[in-house]
C-alpha atoms as a PDB file:
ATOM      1  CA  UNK A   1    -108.899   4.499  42.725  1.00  0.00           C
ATOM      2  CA  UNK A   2    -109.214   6.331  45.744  1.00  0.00           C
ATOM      3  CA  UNK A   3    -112.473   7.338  47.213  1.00  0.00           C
ATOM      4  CA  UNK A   4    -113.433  10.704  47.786  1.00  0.00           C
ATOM      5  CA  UNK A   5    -115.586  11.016  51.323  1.00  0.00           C
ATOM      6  CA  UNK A   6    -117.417  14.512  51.648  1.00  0.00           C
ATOM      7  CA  UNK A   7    -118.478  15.231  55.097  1.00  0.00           C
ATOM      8  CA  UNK A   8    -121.561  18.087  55.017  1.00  0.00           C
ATOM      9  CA  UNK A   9    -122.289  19.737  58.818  1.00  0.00           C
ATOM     10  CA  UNK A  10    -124.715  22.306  59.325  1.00  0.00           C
ATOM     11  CA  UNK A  11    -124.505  22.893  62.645  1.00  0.00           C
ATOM     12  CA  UNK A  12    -123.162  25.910  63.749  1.00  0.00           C
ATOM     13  CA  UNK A  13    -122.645  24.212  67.973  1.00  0.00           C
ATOM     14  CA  UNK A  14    -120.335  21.596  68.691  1.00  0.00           C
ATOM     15  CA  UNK A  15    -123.026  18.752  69.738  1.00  0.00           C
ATOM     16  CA  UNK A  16    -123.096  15.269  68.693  1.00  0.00           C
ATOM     17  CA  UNK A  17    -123.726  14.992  65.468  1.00  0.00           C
ATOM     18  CA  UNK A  18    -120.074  17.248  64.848  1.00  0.00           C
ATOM     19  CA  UNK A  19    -117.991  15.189  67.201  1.00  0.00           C
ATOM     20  CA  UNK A  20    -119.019  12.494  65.123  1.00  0.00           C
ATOM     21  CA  UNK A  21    -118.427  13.602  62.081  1.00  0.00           C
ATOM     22  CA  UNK A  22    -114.852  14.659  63.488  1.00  0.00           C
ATOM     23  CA  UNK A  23    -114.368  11.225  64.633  1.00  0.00           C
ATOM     24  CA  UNK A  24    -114.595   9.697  61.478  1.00  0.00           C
ATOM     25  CA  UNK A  25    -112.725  12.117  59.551  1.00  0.00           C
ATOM     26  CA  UNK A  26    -109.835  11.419  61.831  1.00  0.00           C
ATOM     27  CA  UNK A  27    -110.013   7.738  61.691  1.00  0.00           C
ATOM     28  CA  UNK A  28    -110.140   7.801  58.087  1.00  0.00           C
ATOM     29  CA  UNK A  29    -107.511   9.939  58.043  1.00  0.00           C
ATOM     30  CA  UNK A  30    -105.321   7.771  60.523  1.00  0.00           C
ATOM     31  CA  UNK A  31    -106.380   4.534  58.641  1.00  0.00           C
ATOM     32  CA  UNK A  32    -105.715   6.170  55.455  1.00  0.00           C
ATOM     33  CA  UNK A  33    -108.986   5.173  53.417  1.00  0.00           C
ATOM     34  CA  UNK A  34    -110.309   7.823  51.366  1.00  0.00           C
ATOM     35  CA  UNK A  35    -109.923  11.323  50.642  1.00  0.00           C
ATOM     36  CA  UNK A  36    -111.760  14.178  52.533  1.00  0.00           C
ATOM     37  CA  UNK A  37    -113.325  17.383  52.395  1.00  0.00           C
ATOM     38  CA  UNK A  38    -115.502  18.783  55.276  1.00  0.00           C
ATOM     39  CA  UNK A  39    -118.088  21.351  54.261  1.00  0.00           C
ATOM     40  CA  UNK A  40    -119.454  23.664  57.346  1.00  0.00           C
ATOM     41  CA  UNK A  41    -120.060  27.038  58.739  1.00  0.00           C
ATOM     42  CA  UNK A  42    -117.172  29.301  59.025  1.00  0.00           C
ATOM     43  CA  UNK A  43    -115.626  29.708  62.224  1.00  0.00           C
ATOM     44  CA  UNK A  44    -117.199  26.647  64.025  1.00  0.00           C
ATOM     45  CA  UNK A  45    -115.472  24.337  66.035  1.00  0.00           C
ATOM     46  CA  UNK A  46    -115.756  21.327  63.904  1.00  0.00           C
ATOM     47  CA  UNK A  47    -114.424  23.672  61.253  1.00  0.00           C
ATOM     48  CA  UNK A  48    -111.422  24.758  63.587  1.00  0.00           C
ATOM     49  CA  UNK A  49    -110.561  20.467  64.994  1.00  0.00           C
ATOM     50  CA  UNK A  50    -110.824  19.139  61.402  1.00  0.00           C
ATOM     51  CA  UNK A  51    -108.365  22.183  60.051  1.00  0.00           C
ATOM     52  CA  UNK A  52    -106.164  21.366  63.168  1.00  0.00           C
ATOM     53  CA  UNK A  53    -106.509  17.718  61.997  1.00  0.00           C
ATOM     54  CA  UNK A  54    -105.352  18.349  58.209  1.00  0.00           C
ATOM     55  CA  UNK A  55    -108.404  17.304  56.813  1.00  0.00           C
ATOM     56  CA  UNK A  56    -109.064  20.007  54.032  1.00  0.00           C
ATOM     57  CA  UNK A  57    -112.577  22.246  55.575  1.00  0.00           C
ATOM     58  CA  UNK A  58    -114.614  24.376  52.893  1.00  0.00           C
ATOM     59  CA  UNK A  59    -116.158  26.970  55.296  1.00  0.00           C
ATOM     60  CA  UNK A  60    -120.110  28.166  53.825  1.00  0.00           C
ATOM     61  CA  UNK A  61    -121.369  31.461  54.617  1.00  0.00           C
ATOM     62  CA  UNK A  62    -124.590  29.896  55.810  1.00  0.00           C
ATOM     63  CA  UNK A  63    -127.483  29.946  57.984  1.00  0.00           C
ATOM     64  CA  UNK A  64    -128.937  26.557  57.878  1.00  0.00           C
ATOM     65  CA  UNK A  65    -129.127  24.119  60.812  1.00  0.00           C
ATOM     66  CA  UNK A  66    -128.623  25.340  64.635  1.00  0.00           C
END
């Protein structure tokens, strides 16, 4: 069984607390762990590096966080 890793970024900047969540996306990606699913604002940067990155993105319409 494979486990399922969602990654949940409300930050609308790229600061941080983003690049770290893109970090590990990408190394479990690389090291093949887990599957992944990235949910953030639409049309940030984290949202446009983990897309880039094949890691699947579901972009909210929201207004929380910065």
């Amino acid at each position: 069984m494979t486990a399922t890793v969602v990654h949940v970024a409300s930050g609308r900047e790229w600061r941080g607390g983003q690049r770290q969540v893109w970090l590990l996306a990408r190394a479990l990606r690389q090291a093949g762990l887990a599957d992944q699913v990235a949910v953030t604002g639409g049309g940030t940067e984290l949202a446009s590096r983990l897309e880039h990155d094949g890691i699947r993105v579901h972009q909210a319409r929201w207004t929380v966080g910065l």
